[in-house]
N, C-alpha and C. Protein backbone atom coordinates (compact mmCIF):
# COMPACT_ATOMS: atom_id res chain seq x y z
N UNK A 1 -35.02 18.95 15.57
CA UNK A 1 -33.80 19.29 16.25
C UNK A 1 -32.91 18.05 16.42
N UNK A 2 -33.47 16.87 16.71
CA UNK A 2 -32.80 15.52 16.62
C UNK A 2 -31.65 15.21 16.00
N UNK A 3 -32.78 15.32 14.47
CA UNK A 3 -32.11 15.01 13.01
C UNK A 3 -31.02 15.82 13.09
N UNK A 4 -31.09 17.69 13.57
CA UNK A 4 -29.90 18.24 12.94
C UNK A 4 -28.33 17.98 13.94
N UNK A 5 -28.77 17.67 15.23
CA UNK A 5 -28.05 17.00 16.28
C UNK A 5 -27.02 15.76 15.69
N UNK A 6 -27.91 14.91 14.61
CA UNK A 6 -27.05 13.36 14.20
C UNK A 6 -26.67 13.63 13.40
N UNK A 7 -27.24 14.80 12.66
CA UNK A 7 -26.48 15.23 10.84
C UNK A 7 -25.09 16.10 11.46
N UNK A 8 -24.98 16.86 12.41
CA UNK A 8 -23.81 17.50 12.66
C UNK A 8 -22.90 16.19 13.15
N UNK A 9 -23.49 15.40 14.16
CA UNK A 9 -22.08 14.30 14.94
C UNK A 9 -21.54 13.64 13.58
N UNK A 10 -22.65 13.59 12.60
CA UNK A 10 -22.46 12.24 11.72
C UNK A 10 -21.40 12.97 10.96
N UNK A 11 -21.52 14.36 9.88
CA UNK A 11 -20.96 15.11 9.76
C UNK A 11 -19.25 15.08 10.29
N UNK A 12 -18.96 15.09 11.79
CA UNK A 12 -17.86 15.53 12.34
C UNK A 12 -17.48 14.24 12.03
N UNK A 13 -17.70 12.83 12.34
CA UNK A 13 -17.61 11.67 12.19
C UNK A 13 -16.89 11.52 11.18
N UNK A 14 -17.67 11.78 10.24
CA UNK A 14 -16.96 11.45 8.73
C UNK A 14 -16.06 12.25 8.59
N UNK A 15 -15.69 13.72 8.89
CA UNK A 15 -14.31 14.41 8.81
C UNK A 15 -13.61 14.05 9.57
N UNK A 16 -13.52 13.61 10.83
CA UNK A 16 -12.65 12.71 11.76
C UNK A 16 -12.20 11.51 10.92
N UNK A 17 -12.86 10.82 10.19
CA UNK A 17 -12.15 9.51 9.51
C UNK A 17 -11.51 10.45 8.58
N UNK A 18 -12.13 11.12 7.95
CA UNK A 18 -10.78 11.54 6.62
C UNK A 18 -9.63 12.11 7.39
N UNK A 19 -9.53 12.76 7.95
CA UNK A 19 -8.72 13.51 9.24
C UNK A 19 -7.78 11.94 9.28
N UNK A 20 -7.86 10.95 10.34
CA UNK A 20 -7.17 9.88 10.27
C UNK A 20 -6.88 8.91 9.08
N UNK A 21 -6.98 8.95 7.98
CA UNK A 21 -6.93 8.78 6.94
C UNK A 21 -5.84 9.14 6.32
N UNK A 22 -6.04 10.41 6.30
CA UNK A 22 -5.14 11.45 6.02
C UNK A 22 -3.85 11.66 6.94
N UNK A 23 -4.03 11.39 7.86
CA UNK A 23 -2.21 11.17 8.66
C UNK A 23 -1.95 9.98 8.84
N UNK A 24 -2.71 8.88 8.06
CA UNK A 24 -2.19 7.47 8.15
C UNK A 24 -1.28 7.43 6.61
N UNK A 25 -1.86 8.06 5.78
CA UNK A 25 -1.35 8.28 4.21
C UNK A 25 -0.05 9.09 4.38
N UNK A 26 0.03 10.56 5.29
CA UNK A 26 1.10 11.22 5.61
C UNK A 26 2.02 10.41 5.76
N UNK A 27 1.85 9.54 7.06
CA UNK A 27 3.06 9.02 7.72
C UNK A 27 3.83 8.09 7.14
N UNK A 28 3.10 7.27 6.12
CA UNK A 28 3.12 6.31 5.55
C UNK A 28 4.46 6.66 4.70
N UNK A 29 3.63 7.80 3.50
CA UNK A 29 4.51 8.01 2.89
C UNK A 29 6.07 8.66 3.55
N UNK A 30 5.72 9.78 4.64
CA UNK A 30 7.22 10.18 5.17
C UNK A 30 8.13 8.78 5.66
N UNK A 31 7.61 7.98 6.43
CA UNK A 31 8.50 6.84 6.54
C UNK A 31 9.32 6.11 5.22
N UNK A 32 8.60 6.20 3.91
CA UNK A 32 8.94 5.52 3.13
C UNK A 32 10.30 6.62 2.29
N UNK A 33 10.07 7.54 1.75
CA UNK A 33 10.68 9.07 1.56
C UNK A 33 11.55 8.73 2.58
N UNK A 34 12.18 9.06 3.87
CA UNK A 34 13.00 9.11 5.05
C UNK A 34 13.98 8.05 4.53
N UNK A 35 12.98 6.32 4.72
CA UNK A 35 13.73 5.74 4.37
C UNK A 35 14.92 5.61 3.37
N UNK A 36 14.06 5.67 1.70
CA UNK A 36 14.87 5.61 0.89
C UNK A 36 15.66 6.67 0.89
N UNK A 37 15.98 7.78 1.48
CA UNK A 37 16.96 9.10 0.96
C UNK A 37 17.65 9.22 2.25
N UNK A 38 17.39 8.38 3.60
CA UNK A 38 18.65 8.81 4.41
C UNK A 38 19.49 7.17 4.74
N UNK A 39 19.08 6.12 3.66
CA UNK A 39 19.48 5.02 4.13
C UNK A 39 20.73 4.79 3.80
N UNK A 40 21.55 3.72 4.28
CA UNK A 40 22.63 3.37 3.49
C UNK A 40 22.54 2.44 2.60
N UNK A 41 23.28 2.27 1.92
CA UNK A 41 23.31 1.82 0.08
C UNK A 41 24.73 0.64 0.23
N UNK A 42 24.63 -0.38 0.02
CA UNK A 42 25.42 -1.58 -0.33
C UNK A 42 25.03 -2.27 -1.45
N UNK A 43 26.10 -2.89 -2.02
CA UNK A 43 26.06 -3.91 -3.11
C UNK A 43 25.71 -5.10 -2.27
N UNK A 44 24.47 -5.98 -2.78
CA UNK A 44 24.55 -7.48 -2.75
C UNK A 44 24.86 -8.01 -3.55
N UNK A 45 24.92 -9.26 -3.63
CA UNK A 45 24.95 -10.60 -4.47
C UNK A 45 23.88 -11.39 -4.03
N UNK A 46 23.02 -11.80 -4.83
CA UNK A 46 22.49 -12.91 -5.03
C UNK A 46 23.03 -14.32 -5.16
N UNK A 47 22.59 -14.82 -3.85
CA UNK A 47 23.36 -15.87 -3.26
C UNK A 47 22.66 -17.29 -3.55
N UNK A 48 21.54 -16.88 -3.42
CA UNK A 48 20.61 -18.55 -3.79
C UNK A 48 19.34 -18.20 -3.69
N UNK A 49 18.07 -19.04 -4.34
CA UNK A 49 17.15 -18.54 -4.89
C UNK A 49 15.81 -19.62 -3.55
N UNK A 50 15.38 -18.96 -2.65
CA UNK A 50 14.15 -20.11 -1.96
C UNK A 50 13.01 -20.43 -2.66
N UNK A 51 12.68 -21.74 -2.23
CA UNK A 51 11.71 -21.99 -3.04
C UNK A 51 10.46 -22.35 -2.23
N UNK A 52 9.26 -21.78 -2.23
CA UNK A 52 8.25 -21.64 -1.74
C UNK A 52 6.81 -22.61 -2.64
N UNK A 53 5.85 -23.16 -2.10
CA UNK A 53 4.77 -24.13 -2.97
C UNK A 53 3.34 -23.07 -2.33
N UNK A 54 2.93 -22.69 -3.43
CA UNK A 54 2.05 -22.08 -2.77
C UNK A 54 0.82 -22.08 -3.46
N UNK A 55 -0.65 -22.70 -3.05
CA UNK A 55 -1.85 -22.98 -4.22
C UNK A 55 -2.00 -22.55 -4.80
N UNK A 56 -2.50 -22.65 -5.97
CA UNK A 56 -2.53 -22.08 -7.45
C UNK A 56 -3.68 -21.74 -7.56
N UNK A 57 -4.86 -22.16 -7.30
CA UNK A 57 -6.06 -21.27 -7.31
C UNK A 57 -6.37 -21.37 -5.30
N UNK A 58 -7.44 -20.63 -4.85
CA UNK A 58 -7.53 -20.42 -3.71
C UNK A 58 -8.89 -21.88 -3.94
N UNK A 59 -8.86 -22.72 -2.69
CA UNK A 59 -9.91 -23.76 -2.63
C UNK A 59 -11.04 -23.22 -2.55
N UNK A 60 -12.41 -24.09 -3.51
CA UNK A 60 -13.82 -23.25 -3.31
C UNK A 60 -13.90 -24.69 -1.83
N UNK A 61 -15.16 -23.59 -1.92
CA UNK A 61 -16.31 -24.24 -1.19
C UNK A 61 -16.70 -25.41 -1.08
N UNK A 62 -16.87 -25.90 0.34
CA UNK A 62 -17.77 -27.69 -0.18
C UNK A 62 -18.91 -27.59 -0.96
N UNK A 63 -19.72 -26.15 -1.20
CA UNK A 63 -21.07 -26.70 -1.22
C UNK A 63 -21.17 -26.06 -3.07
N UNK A 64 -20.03 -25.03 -3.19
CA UNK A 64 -19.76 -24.48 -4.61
C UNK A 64 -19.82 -25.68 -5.57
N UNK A 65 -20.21 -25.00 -6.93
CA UNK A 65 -19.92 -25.71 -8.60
C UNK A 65 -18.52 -25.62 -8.76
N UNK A 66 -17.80 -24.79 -7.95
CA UNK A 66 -16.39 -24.97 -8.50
C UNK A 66 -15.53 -26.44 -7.86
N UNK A 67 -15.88 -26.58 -6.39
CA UNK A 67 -15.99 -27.28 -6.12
C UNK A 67 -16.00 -29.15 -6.32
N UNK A 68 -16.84 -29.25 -7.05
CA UNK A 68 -17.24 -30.24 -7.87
C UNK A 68 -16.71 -30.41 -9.49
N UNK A 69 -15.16 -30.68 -9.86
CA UNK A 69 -15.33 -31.02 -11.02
C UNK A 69 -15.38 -32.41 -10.96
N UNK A 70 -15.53 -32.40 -12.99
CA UNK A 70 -15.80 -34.12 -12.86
C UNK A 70 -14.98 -35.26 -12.10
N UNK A 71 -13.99 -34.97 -11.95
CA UNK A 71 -13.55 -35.97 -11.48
C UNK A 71 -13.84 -36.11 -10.03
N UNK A 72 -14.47 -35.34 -9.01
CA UNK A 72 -13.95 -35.49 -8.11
C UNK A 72 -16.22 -34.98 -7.29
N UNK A 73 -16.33 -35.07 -8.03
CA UNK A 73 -17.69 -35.18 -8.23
C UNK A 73 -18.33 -35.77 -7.34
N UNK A 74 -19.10 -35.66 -5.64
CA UNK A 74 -19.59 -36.37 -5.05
C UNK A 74 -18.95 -37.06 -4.05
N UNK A 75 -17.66 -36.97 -3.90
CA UNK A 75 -16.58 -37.01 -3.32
C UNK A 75 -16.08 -36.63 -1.58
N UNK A 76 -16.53 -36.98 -0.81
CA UNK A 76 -16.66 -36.01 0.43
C UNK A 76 -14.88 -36.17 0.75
N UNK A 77 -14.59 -35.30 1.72
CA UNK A 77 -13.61 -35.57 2.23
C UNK A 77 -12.22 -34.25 2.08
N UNK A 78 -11.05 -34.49 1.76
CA UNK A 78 -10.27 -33.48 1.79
C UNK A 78 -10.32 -33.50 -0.12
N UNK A 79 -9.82 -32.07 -0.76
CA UNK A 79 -9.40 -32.39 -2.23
C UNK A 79 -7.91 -31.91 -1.97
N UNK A 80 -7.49 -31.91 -3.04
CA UNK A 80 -6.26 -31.42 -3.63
C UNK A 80 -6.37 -30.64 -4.32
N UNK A 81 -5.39 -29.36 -4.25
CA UNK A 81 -5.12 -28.80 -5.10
C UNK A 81 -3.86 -28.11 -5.64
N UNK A 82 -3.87 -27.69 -6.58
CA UNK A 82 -2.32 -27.66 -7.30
C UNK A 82 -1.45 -26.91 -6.78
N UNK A 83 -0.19 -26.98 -6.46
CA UNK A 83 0.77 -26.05 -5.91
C UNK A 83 1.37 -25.45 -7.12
N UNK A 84 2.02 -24.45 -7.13
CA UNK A 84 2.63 -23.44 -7.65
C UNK A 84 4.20 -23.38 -6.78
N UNK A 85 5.26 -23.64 -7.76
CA UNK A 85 6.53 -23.05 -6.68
C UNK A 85 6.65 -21.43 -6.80
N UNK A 86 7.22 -20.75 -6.46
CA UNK A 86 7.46 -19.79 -6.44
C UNK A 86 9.10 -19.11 -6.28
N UNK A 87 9.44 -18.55 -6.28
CA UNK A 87 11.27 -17.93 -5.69
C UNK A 87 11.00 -16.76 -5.64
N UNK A 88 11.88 -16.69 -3.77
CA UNK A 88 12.13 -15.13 -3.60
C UNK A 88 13.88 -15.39 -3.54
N UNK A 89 14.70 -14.03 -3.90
CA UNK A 89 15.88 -13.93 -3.90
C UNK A 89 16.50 -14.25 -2.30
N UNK A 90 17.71 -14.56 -2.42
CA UNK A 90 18.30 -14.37 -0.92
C UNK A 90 19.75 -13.65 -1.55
N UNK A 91 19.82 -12.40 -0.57
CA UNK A 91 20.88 -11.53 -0.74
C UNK A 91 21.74 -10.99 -0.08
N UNK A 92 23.13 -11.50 -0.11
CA UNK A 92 24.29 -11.54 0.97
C UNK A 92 24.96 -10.18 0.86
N UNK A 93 25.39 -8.98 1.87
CA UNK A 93 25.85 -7.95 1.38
C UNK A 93 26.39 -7.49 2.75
N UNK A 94 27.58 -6.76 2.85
CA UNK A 94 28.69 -6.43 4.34
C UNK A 94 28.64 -5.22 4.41
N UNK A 95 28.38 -5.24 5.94
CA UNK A 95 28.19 -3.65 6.71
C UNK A 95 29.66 -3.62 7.66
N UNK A 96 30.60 -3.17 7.28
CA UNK A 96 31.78 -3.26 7.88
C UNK A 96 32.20 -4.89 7.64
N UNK A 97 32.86 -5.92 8.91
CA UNK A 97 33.40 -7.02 8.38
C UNK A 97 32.20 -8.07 9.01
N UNK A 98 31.08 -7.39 9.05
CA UNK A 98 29.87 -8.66 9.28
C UNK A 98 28.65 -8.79 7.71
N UNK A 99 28.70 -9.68 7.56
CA UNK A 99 27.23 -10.41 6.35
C UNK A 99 26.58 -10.66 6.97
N UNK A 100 25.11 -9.72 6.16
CA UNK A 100 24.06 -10.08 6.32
C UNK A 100 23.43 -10.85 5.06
N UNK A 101 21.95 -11.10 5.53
CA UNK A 101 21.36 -11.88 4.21
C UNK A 101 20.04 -11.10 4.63
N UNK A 102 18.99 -11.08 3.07
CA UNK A 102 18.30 -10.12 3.30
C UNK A 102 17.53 -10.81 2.00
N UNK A 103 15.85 -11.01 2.19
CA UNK A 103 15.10 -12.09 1.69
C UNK A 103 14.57 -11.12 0.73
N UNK A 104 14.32 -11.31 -0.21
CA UNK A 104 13.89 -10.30 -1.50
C UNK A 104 12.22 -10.35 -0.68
N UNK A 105 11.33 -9.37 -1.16
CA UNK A 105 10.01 -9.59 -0.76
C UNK A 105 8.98 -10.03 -1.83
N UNK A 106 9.77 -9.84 -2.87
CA UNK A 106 8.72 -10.25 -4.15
C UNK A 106 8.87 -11.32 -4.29
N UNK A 107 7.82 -12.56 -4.77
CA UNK A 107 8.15 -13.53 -4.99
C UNK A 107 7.40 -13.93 -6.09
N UNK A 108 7.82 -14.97 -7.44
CA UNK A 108 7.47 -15.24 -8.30
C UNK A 108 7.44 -16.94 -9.14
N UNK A 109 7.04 -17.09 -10.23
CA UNK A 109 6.88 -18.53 -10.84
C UNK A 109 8.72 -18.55 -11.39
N UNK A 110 9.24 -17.35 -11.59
CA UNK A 110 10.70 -17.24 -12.24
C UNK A 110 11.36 -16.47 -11.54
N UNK A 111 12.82 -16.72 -11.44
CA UNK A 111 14.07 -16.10 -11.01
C UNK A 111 13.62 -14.56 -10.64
N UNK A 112 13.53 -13.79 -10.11
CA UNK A 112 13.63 -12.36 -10.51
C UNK A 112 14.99 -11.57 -10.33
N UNK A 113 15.57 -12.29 -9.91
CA UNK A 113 17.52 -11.65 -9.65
C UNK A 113 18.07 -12.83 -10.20
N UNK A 114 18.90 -12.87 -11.10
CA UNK A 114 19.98 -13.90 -11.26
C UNK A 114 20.67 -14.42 -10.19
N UNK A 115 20.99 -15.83 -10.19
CA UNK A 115 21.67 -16.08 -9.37
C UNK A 115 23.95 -15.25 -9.88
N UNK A 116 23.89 -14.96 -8.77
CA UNK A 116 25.62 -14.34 -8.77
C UNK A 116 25.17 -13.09 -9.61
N UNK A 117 24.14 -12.59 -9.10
CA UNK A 117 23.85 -10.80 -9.64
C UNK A 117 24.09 -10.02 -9.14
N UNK A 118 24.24 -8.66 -9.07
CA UNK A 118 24.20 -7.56 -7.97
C UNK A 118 23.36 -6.70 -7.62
N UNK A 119 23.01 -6.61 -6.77
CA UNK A 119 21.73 -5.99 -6.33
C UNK A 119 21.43 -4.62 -5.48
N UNK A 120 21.28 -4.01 -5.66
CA UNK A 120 21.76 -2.77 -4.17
C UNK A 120 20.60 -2.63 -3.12
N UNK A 121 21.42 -2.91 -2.26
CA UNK A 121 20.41 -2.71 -0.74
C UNK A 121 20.42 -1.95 0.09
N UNK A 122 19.40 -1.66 0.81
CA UNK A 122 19.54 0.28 1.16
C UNK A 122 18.59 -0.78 2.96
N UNK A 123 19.50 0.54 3.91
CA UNK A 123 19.26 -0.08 5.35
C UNK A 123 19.04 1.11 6.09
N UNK A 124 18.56 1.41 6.87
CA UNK A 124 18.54 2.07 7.96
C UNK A 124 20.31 2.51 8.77
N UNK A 125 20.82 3.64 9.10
CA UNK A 125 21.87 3.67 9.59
C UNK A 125 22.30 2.78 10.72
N UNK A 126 23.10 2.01 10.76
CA UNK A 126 23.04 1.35 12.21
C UNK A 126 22.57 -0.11 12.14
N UNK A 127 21.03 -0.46 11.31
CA UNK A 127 20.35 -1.45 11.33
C UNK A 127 20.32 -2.11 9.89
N UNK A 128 21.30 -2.75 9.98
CA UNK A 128 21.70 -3.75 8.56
C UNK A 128 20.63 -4.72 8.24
N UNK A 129 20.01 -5.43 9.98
CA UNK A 129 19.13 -6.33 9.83
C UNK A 129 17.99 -6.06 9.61
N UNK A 130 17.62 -5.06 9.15
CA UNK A 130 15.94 -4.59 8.86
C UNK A 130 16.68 -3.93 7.05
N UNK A 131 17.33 -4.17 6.34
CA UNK A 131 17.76 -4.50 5.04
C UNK A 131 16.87 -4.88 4.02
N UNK A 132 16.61 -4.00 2.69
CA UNK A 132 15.61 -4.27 1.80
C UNK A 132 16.33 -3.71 0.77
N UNK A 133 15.62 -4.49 -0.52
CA UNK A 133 16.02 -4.34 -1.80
C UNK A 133 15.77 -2.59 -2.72
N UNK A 134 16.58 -2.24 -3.46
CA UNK A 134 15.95 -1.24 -3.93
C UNK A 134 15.07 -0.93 -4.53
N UNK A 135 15.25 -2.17 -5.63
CA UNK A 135 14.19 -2.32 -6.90
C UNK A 135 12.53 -2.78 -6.34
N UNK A 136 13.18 -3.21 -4.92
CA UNK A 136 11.27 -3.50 -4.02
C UNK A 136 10.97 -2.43 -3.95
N UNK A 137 11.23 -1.05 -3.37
CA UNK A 137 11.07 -0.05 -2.62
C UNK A 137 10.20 0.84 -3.60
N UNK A 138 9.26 1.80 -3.28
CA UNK A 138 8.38 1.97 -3.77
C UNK A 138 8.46 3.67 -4.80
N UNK A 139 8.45 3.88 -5.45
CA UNK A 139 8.98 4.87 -6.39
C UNK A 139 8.94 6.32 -5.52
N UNK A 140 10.18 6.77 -5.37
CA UNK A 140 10.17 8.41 -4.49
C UNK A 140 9.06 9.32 -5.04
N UNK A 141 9.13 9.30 -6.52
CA UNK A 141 7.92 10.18 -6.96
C UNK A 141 6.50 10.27 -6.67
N UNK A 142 6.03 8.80 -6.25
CA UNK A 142 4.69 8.22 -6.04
C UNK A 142 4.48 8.60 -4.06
N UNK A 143 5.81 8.56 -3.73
CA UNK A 143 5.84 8.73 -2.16
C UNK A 143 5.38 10.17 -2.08
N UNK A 144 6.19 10.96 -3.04
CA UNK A 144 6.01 12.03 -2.66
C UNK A 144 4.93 12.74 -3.36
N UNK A 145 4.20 11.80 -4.29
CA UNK A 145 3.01 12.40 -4.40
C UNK A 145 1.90 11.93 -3.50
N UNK A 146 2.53 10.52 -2.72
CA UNK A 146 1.18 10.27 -1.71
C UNK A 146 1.42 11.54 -1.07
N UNK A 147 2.33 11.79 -0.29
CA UNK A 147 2.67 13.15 0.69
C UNK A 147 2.16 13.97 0.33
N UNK A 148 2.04 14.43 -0.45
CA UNK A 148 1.47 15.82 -0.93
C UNK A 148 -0.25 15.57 -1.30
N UNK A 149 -0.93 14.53 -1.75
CA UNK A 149 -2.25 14.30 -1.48
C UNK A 149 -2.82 13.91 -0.27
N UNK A 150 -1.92 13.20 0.72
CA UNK A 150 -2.41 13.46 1.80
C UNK A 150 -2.31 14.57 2.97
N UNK A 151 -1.21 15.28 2.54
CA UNK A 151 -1.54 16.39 3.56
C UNK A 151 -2.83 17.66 2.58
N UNK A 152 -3.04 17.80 1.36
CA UNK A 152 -3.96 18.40 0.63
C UNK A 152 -5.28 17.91 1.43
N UNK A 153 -5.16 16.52 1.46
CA UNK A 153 -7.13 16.15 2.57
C UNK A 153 -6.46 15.85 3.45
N UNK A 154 -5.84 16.32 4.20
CA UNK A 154 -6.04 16.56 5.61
C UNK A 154 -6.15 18.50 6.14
N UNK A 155 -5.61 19.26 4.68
CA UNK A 155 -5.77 20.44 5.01
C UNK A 155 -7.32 20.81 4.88
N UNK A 156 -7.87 20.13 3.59
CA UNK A 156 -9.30 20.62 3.71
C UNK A 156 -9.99 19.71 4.59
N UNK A 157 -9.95 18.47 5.29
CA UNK A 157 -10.63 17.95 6.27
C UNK A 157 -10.26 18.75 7.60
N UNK A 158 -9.53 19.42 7.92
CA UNK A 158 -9.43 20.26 8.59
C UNK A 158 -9.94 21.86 8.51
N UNK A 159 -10.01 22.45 7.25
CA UNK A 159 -10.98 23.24 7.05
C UNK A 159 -12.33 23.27 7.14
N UNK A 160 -12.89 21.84 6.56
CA UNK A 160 -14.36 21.77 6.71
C UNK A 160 -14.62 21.43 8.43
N UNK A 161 -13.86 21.03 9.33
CA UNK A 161 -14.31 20.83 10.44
C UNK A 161 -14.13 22.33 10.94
N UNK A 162 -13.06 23.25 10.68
CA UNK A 162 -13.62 24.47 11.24
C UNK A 162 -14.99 25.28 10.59
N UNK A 163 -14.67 24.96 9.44
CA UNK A 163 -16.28 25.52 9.19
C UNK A 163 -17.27 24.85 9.66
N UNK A 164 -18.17 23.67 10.21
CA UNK A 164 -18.59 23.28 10.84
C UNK A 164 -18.70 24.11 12.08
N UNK A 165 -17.48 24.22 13.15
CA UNK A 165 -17.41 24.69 14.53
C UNK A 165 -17.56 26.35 14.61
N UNK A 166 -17.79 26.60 13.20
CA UNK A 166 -17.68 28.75 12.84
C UNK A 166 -19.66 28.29 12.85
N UNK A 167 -20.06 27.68 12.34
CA UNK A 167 -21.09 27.88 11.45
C UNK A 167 -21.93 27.13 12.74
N UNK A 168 -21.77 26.60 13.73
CA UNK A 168 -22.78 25.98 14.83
C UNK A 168 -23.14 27.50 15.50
N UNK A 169 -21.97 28.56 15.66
CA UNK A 169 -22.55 29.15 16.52
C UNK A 169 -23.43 30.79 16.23
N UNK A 170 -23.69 30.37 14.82
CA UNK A 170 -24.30 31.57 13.92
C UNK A 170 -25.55 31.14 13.22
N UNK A 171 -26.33 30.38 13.66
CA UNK A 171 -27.31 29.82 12.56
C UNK A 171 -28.38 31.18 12.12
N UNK A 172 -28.28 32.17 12.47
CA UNK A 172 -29.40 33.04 11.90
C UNK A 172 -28.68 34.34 12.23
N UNK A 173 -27.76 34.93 11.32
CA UNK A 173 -27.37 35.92 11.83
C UNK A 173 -28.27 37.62 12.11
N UNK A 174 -29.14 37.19 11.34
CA UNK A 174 -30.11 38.60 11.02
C UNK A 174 -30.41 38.73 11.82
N UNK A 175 -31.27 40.35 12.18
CA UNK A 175 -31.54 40.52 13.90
C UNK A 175 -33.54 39.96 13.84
N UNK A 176 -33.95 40.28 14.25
CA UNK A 176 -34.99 39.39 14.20
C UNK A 176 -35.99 40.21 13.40
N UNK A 177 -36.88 39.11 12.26
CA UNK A 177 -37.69 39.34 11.85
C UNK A 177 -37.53 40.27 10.62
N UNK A 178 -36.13 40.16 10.16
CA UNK A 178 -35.60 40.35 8.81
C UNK A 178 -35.12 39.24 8.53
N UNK A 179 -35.69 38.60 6.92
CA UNK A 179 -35.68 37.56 6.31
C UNK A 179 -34.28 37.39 5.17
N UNK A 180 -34.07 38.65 5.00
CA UNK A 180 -33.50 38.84 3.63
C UNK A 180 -32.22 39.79 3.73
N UNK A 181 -31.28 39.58 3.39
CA UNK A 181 -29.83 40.82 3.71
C UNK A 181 -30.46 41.68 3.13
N UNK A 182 -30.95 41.73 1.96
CA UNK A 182 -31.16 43.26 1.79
C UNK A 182 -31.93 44.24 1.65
N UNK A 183 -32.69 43.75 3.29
CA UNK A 183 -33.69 44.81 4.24
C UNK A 183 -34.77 44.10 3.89
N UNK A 184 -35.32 43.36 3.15
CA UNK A 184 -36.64 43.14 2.70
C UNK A 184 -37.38 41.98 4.09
């Protein structure tokens, strides 16, 4: 009786995570969907390009083989390692007679917007300063297919928990001492 006690909680457990799972994927995607189709739409320009140094491999270990190449072999102390520059865009664009600037989020070894390009930037009504690129923004089709796979498992994680709560309170429906539906 134990066992079937931890196999049912464990059971509900695990449909409770898909359950939250599943309206973390929902929301996700409706925020993103909302965004791109009720935002407003401006032209930027690409105004100037930042430049960021950022390590080029991640540092091993003191005690790793990677650690130890030849040169540096036995060596205690701090190492070095190689930087990488990087550029994210910076993008100037007017919501009535005020400019904003609005930091690309991708960042790379090369340009990814020309400098003096145009760019279109999509905002929240009202909120210019929370401003993002289009070409960042994540494909409507893919949004709206997260949307639609996550409310699909959250409909059947919600089915299997009612079957669960149908099926606790019927474990033997036969009247007693019939084994078999049909009479035997």
């Amino acid at each position: 009786m134990g066992l079937g006690w931890l196999k049912a909680i464990g059971l509900r457990l695990v449909l409770l995570y898909f359950l939250y799972v599943s309206v973390t994927i929902v929301t996700g995607a409706w925020g993103q969907l909302r965004f791109a189709m009720t935002g407003m739409v401006a032209e930027g320009l690409v105004v100037r390009q930042a430049e960021e140094l950022v390590a080029a491999t991640p540092p091993a270990r003191a005690g790793s083989a990677a650690a130890t190449s030849p040169g540096t072999a036995g060596r205690p102390g701090v190492q070095l390692v190689e930087a990488q520059k990087l550029y994210r865009a910076i993008v100037e664009f007017r919501d009535g007679d005020r400019t904003y600037a609005v930091t690309s989020a991708e960042r790379a070894p090369v340009h990814l917007y020309a400098l003096a390009s145009h760019v279109e930037v999509i905002y929240p009504p009202g909120r210019p300063q929370t401003a993002r690129l289009r070409p960042e923004l994540p494909s409507v089709y893919l949004q709206a297919g997260m949307l639609f796979l996550g409310t699909l498992f959250g409909a059947a994680s919600l089915y299997w928990w009612w079957k669960l709560f149908r099926r606790r309170g019927r474990i033997n429906p036969l009247p007693e001492g019939r084994k078999d539906v049909l009479g035997g």
